[in-house]
Protein backbone atom coordinates (compact mmCIF):
# COMPACT_ATOMS: atom_id res chain seq x y z
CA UNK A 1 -34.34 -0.79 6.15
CA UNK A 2 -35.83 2.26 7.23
CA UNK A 3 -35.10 1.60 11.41
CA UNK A 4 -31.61 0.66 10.04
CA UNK A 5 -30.73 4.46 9.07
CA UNK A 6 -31.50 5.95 12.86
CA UNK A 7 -29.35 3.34 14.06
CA UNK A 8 -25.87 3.98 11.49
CA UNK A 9 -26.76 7.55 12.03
CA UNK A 10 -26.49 7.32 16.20
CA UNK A 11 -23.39 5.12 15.83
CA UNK A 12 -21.55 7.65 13.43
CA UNK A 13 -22.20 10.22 15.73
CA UNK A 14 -20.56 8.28 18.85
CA UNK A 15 -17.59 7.50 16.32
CA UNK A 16 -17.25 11.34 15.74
CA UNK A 17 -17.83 12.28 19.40
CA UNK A 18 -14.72 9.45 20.07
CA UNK A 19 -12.42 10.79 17.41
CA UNK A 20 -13.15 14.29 18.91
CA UNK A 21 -13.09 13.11 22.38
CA UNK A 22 -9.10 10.90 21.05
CA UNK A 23 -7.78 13.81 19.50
CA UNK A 24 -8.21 16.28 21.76
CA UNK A 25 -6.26 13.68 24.85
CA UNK A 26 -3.63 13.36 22.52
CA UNK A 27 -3.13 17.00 21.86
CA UNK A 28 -3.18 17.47 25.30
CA UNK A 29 -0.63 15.35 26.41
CA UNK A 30 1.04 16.61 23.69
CA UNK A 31 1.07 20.11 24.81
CA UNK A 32 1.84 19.27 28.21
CA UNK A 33 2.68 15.65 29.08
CA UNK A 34 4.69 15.96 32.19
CA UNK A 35 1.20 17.68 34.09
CA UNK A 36 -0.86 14.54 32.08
CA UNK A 37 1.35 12.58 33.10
CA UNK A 38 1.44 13.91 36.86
CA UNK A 39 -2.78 13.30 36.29
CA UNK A 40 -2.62 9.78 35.57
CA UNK A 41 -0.04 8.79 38.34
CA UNK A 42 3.17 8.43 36.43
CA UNK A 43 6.54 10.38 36.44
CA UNK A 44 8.00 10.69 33.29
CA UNK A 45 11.56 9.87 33.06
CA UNK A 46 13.69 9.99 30.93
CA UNK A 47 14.05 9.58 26.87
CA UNK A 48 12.18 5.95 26.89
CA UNK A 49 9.70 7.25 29.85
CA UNK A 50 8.31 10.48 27.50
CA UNK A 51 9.08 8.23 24.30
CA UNK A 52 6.55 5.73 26.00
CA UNK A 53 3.81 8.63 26.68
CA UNK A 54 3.57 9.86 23.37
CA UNK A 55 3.34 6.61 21.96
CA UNK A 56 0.48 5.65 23.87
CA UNK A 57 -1.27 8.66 24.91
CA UNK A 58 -0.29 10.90 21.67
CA UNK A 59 0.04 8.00 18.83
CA UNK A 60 -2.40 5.73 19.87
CA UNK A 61 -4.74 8.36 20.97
CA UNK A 62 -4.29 9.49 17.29
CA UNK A 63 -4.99 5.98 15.91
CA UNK A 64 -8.04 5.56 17.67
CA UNK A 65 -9.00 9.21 16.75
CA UNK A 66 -8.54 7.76 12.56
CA UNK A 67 -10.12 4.53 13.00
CA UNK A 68 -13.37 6.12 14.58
CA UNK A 69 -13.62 8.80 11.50
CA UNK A 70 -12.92 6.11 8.80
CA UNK A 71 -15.72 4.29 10.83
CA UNK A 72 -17.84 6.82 10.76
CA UNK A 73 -17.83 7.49 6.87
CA UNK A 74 -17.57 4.14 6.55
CA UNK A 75 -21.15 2.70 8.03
CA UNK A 76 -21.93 0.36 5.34
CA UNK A 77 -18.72 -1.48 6.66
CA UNK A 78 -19.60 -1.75 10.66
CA UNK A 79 -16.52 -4.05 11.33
CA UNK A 80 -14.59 -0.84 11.61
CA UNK A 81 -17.02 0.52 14.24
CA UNK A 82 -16.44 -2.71 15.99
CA UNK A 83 -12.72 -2.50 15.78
CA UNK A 84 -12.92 0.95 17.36
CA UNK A 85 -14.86 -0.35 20.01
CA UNK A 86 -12.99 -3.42 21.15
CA UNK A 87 -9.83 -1.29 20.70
CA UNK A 88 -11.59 0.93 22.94
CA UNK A 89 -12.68 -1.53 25.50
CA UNK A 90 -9.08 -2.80 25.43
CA UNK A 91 -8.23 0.07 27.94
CA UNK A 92 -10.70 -1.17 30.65
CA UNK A 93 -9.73 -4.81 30.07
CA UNK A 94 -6.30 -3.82 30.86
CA UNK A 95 -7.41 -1.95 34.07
CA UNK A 96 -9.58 -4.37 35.60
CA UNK A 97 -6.49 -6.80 35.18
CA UNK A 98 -3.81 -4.04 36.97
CA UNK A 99 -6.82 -4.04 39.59
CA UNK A 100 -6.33 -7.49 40.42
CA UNK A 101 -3.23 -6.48 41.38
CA UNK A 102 -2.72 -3.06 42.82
CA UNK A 103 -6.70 -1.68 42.62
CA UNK A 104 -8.63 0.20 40.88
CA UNK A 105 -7.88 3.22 39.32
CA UNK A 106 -8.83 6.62 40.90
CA UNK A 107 -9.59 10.03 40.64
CA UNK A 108 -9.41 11.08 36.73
CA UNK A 109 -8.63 7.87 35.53
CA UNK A 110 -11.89 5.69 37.33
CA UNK A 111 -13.83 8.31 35.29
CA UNK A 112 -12.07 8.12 31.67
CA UNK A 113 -12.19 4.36 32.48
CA UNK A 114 -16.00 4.71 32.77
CA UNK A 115 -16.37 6.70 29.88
CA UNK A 116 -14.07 4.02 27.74
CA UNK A 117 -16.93 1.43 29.07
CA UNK A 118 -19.83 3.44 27.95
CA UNK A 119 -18.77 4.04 24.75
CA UNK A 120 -17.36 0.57 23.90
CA UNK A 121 -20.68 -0.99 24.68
CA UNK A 122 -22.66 1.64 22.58
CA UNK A 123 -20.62 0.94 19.94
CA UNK A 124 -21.50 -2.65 19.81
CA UNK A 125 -25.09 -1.90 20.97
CA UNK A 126 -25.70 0.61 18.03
CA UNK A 127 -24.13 -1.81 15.47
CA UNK A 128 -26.44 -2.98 12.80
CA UNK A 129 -27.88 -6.17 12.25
């Protein structure tokens, strides 16, 4: 039980660093969505186009930011980690299906892609048996 603790301990602290890492995107593109925006290769148009934004990169930013802390305090019960991490590697998923179509992402967005990899699969990694 002892090689257990190292383990919850290493996996809380990537759930932290990930609700850190959410909140501060989301209050970003909530301070200034039109030069995110700009970042990520969209215009914003619009009522819908900036109502879209800030419900995916300000609420669900947020959502993912919550679900990481209440996995975090919550290590006894590691299917919220998991949830965090699959709702994590959703992002990627969704990529490498666009890429099919139009390519990979670039720039900014190949690297926050990367980092949504790398933390999805240390999630799971780091959960406990």
């Amino acid at each position: 039980m002892a090689a257990l603790q190292p383990r919850l301990e290493q996996r809380a602290a990537l759930l932290r660093v990930i609700a850190i890492g959410s909140s501060m995107a989301a209050m970003v593109a909530l301070l200034d969505p039109d030069r995110i925006a700009t970042m990520l290769g969209m215009l914003l148009v619009g009522v819908n186009g900036y109502s879209q934004f800030f419900a995916i990169y300000v609420g669900v930013r947020l959502a993912t930011a919550a679900l990481a802390l209440l996995a975090a305090r919550h290590g006894d019960q590691p299917i919220l980690g998991d949830i965090t991490a699959w709702f994590i590697l959703a992002q990627p998923a969704g990529r490498l299906v666009a890429a099919f179509a139009v390519g990979l992402p670039q720039g900014l967005l190949l690297v926050v892609c990367g980092l949504e990899v790398i933390a999805g699969v240390l999630l799971l990694a780091l959960r406990p048996r």
